[in-house]
PDB file of N, CA and C in Angstrom:
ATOM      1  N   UNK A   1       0.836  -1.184   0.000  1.00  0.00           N
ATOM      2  CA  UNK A   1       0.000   0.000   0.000  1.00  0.00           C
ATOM      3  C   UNK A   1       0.881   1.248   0.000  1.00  0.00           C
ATOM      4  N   UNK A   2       0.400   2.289  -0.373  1.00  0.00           N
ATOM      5  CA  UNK A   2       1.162   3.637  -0.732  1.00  0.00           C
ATOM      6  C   UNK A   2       1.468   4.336   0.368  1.00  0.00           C
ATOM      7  N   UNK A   3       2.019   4.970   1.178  1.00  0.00           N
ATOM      8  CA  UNK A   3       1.812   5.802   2.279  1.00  0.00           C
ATOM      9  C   UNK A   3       1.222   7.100   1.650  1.00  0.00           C
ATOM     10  N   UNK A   4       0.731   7.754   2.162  1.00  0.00           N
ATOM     11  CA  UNK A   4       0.240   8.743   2.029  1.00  0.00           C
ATOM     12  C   UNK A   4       1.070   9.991   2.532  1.00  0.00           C
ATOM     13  N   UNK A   5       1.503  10.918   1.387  1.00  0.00           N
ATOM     14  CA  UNK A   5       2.272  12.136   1.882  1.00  0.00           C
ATOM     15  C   UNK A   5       2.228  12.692   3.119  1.00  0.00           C
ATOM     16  N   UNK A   6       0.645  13.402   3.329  1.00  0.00           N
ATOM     17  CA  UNK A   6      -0.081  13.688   4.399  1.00  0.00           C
ATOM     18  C   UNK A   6       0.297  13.272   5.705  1.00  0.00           C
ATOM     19  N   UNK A   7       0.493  12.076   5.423  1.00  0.00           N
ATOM     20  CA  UNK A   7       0.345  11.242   7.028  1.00  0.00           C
ATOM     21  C   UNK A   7       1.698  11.528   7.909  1.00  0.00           C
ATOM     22  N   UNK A   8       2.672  11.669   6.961  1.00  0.00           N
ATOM     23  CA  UNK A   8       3.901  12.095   7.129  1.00  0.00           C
ATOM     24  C   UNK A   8       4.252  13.668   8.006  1.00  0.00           C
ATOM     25  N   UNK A   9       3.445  14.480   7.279  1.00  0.00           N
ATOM     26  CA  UNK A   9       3.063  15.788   8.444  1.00  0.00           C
ATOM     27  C   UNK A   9       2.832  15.951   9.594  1.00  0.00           C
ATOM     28  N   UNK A  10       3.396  16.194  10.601  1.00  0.00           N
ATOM     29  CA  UNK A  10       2.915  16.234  11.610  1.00  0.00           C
ATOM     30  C   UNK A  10       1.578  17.162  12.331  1.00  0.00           C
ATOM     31  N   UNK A  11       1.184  16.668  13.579  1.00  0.00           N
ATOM     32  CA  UNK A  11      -0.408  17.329  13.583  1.00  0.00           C
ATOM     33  C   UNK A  11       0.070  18.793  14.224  1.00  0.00           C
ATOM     34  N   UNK A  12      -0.717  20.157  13.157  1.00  0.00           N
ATOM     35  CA  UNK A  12      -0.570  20.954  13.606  1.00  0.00           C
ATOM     36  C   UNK A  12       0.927  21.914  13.297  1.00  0.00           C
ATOM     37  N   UNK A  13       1.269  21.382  11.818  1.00  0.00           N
ATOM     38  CA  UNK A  13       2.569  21.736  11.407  1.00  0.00           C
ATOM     39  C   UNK A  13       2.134  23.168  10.844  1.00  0.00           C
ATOM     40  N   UNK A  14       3.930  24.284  11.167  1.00  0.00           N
ATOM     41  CA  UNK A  14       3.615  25.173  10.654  1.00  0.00           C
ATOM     42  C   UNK A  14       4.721  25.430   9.761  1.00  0.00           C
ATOM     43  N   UNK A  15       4.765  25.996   8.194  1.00  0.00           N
ATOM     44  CA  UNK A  15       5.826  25.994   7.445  1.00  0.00           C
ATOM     45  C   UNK A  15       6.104  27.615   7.014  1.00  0.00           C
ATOM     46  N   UNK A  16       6.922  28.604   6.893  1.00  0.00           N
ATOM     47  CA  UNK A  16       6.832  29.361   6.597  1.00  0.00           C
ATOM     48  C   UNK A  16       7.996  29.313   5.314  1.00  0.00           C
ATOM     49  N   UNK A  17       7.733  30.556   4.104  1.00  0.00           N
ATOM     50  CA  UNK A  17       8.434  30.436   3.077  1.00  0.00           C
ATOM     51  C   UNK A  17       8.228  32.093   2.540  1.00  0.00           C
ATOM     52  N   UNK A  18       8.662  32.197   1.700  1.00  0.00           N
ATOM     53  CA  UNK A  18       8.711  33.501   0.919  1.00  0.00           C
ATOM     54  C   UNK A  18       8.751  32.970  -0.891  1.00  0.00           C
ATOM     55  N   UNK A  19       7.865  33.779  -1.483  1.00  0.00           N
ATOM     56  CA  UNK A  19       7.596  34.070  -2.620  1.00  0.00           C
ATOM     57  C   UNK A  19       9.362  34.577  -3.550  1.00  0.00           C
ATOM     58  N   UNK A  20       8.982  34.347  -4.848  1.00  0.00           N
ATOM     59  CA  UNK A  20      10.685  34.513  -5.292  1.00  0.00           C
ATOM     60  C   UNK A  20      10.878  36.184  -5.753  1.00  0.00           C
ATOM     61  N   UNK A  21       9.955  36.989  -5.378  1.00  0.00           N
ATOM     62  CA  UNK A  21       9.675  38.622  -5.919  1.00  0.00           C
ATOM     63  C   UNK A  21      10.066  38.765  -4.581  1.00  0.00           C
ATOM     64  N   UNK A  22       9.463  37.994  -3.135  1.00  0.00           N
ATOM     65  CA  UNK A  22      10.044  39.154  -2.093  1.00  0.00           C
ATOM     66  C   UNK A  22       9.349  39.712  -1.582  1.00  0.00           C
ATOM     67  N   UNK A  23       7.566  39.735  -2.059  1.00  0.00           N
ATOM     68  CA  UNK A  23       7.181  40.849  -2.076  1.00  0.00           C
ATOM     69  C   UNK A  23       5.601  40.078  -0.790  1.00  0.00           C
ATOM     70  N   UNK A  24       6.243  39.007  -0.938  1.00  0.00           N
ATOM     71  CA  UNK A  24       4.978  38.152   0.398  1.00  0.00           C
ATOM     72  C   UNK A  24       5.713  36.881   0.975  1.00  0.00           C
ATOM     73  N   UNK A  25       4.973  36.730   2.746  1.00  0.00           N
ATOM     74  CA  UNK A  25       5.745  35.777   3.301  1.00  0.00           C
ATOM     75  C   UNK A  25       4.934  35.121   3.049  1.00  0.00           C
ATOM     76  N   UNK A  26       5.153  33.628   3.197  1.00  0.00           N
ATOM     77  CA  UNK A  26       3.852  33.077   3.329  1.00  0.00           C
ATOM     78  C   UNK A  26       4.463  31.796   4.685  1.00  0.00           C
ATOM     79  N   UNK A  27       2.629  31.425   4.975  1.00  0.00           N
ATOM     80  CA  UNK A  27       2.593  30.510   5.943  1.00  0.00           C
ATOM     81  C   UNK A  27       1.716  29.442   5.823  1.00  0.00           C
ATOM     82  N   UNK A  28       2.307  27.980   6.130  1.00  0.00           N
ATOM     83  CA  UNK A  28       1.589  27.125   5.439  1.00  0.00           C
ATOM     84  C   UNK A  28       0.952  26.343   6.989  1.00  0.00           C
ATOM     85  N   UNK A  29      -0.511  26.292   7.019  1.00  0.00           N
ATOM     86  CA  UNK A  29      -0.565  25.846   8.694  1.00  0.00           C
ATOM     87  C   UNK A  29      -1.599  24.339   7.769  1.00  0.00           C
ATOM     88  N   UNK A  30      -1.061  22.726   8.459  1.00  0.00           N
ATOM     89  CA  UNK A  30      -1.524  21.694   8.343  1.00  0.00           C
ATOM     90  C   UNK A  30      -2.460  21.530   9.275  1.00  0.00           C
ATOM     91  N   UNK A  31      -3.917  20.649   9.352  1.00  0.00           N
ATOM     92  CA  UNK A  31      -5.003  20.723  10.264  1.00  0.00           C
ATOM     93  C   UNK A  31      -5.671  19.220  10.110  1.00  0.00           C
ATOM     94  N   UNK A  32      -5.202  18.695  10.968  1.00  0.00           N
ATOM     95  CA  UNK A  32      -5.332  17.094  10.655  1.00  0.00           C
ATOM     96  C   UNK A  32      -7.089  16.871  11.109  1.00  0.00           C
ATOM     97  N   UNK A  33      -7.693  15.849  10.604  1.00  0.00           N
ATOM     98  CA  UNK A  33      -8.763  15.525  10.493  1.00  0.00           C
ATOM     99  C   UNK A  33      -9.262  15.626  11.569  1.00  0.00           C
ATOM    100  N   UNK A  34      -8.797  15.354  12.783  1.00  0.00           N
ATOM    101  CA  UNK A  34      -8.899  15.135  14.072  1.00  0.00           C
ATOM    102  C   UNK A  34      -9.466  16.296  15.190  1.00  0.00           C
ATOM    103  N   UNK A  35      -8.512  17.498  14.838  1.00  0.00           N
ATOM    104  CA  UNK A  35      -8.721  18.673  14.764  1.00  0.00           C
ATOM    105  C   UNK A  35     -10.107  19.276  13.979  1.00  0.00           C
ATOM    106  N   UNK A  36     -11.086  19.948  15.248  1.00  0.00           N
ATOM    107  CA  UNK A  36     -12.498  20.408  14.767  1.00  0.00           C
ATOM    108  C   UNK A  36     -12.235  21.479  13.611  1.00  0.00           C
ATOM    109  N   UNK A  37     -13.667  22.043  13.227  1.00  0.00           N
ATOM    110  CA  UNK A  37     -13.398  23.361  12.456  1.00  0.00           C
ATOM    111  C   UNK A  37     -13.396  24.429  13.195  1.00  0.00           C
ATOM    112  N   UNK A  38     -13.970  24.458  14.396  1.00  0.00           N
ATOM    113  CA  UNK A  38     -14.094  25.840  15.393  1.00  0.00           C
ATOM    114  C   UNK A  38     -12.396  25.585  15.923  1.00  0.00           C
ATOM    115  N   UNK A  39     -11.389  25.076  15.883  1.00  0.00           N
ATOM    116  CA  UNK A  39     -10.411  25.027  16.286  1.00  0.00           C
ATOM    117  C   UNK A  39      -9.533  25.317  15.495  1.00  0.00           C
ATOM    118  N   UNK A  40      -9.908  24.941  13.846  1.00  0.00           N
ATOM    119  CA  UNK A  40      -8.981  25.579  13.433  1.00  0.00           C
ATOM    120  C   UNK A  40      -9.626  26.883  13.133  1.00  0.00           C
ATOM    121  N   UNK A  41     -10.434  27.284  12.956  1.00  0.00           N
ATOM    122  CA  UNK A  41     -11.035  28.818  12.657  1.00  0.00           C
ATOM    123  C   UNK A  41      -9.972  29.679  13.692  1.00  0.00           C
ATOM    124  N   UNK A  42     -10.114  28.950  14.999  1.00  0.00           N
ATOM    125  CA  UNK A  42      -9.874  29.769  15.660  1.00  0.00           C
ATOM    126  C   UNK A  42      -8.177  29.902  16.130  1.00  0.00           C
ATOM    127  N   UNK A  43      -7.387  28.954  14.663  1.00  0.00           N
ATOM    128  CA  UNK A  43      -6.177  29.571  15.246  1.00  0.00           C
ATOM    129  C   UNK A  43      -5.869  29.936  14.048  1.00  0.00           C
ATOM    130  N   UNK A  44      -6.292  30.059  12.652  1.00  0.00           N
ATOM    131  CA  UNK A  44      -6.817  31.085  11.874  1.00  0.00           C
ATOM    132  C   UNK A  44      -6.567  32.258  12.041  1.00  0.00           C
ATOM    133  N   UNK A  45      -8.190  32.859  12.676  1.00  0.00           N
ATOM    134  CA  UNK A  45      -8.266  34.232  13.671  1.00  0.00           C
ATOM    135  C   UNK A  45      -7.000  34.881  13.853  1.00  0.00           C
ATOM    136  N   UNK A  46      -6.222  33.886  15.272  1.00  0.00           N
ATOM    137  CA  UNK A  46      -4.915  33.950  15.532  1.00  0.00           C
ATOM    138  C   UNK A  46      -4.152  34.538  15.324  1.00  0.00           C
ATOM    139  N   UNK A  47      -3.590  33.808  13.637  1.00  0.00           N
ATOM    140  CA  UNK A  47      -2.492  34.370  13.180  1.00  0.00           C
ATOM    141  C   UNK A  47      -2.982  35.302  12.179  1.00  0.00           C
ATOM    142  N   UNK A  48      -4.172  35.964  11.761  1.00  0.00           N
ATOM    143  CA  UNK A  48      -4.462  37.380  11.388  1.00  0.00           C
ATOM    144  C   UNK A  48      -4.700  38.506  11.959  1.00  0.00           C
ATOM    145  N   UNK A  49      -5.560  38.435  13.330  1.00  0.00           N
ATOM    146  CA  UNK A  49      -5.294  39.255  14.100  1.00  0.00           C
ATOM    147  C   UNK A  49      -3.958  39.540  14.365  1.00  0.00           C
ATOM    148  N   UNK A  50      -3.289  38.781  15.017  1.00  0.00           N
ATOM    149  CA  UNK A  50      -2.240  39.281  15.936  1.00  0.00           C
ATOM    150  C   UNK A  50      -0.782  39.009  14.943  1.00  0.00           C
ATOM    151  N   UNK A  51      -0.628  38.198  13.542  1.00  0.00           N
ATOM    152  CA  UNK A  51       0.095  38.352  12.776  1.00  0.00           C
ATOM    153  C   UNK A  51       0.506  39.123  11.474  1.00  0.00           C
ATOM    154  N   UNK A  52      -1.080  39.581  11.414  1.00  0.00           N
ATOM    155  CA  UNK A  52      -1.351  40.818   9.808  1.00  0.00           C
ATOM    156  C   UNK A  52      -1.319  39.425   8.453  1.00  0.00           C
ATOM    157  N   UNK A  53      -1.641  38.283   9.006  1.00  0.00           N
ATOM    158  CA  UNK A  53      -1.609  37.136   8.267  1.00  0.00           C
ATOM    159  C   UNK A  53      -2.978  37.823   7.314  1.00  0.00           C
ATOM    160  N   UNK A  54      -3.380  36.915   6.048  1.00  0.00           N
ATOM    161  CA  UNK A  54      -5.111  37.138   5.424  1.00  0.00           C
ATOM    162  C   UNK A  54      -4.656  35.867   4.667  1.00  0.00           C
ATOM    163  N   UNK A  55      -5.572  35.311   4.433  1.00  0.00           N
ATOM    164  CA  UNK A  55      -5.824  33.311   3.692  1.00  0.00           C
ATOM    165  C   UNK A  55      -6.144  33.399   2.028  1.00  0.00           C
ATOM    166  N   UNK A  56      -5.116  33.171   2.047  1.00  0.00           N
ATOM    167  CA  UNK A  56      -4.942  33.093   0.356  1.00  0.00           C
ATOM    168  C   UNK A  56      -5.658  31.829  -0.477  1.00  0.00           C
ATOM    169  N   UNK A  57      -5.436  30.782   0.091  1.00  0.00           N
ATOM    170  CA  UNK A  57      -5.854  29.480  -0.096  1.00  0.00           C
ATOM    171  C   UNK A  57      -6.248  28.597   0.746  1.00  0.00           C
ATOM    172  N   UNK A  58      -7.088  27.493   0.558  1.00  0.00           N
ATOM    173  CA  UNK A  58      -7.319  26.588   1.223  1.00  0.00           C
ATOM    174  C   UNK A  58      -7.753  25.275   0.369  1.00  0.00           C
ATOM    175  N   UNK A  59      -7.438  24.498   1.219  1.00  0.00           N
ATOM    176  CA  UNK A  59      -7.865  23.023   0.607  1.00  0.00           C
ATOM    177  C   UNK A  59      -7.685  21.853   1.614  1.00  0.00           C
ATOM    178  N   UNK A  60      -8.884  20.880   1.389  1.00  0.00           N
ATOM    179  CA  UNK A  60      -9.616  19.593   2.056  1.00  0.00           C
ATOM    180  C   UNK A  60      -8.836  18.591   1.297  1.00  0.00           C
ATOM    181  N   UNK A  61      -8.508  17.461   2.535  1.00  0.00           N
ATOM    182  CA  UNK A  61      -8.342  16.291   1.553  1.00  0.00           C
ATOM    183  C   UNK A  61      -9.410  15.307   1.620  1.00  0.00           C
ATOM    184  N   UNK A  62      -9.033  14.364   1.444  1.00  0.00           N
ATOM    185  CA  UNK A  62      -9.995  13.314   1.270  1.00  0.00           C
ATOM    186  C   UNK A  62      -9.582  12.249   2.217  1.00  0.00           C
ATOM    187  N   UNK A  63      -8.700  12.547   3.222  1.00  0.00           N
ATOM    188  CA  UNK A  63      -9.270  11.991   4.359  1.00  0.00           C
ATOM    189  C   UNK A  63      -9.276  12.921   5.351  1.00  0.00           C
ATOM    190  N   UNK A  64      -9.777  14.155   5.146  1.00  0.00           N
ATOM    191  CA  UNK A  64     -10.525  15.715   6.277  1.00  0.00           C
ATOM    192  C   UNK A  64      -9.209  15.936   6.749  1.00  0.00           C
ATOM    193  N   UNK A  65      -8.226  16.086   6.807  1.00  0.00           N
ATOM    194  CA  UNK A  65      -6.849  16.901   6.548  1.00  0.00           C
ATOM    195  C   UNK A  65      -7.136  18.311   5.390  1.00  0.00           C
ATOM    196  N   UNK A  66      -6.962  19.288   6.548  1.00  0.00           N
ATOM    197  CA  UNK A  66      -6.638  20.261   5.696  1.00  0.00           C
ATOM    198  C   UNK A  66      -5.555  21.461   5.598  1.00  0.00           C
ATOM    199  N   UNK A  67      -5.543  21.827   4.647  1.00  0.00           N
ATOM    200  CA  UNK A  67      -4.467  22.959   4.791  1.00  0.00           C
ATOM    201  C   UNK A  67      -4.328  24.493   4.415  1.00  0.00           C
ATOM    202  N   UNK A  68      -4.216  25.377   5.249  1.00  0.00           N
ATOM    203  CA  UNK A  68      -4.121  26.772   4.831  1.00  0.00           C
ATOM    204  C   UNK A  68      -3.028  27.373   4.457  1.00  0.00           C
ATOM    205  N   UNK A  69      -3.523  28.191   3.382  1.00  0.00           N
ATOM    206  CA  UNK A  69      -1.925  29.271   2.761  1.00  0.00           C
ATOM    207  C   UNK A  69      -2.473  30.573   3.561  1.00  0.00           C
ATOM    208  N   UNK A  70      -1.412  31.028   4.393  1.00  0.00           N
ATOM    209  CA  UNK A  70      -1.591  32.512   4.757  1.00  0.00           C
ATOM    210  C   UNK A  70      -0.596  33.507   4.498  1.00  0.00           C
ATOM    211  N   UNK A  71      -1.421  34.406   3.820  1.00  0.00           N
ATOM    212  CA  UNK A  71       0.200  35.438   3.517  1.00  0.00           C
ATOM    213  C   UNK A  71      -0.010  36.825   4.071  1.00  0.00           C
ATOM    214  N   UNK A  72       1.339  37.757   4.418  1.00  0.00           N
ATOM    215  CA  UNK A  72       1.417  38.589   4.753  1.00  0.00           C
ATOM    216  C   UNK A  72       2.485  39.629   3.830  1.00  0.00           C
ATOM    217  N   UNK A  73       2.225  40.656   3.661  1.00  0.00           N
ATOM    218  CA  UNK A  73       3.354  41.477   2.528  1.00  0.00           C
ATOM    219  C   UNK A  73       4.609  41.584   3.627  1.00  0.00           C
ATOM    220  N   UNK A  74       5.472  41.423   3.018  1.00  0.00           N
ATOM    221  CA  UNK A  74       7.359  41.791   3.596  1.00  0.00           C
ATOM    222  C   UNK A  74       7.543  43.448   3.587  1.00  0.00           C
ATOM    223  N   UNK A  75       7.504  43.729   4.739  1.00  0.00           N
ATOM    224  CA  UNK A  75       8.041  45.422   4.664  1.00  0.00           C
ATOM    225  C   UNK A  75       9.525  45.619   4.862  1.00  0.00           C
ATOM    226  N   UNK A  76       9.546  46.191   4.099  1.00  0.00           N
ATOM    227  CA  UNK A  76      10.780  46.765   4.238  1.00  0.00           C
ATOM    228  C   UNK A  76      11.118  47.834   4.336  1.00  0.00           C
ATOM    229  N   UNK A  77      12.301  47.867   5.038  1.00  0.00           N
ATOM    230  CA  UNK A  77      12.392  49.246   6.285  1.00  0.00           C
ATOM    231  C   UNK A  77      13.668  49.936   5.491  1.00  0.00           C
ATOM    232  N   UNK A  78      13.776  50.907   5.159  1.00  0.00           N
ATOM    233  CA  UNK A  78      15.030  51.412   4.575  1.00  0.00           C
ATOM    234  C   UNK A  78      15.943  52.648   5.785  1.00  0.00           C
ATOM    235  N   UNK A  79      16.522  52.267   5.710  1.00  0.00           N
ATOM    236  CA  UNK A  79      17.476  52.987   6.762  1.00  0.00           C
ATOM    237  C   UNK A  79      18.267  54.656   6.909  1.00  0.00           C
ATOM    238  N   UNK A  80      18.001  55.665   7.622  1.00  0.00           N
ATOM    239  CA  UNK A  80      17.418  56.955   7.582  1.00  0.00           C
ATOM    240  C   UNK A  80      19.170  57.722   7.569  1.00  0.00           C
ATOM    241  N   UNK A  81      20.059  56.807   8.687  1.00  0.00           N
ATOM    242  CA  UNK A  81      20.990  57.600   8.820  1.00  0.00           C
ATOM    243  C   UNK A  81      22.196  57.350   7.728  1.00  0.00           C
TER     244      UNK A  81
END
């Protein structure tokens, strides 16, 4: 039998990465089947409130594993003196 990629993730994984422009971070949060929807909504919430995160993507698998893309723009600070 195949293993399944998925299964390999751990529960509640968080991946962060950057775009090749620079110009967005992104954050990849895994939400294993197990895990309700009011639980993940609510660590969601979380990381937009209190990270300036907003949800670019989402997607279900087919065994209720799911996963969110959250991105935030990269500021950059240019230096005065």
């Amino acid at each position: 039998m195949r293993e399944d990629f998925r299964s390999r993730i751990p529960e509640g994984a968080v991946r962060r990465d950057r775009d090749l422009t620079g110009q967005y971070e992104y954050l990849v949060l895994h939400v294993s089947a197990r895990e309700s929807t009011q639980e993940a909504r609510q660590r969601l919430t979380e990381h937009a409130e209190y990270g300036k995160w907003e949800l670019q993507r989402s997607r279900l698998y087919v065994g209720g594993s799911r996963q969110f893309w959250l991105r935030r723009r990269v500021l950059r600070v240019e230096r005065t003196a």
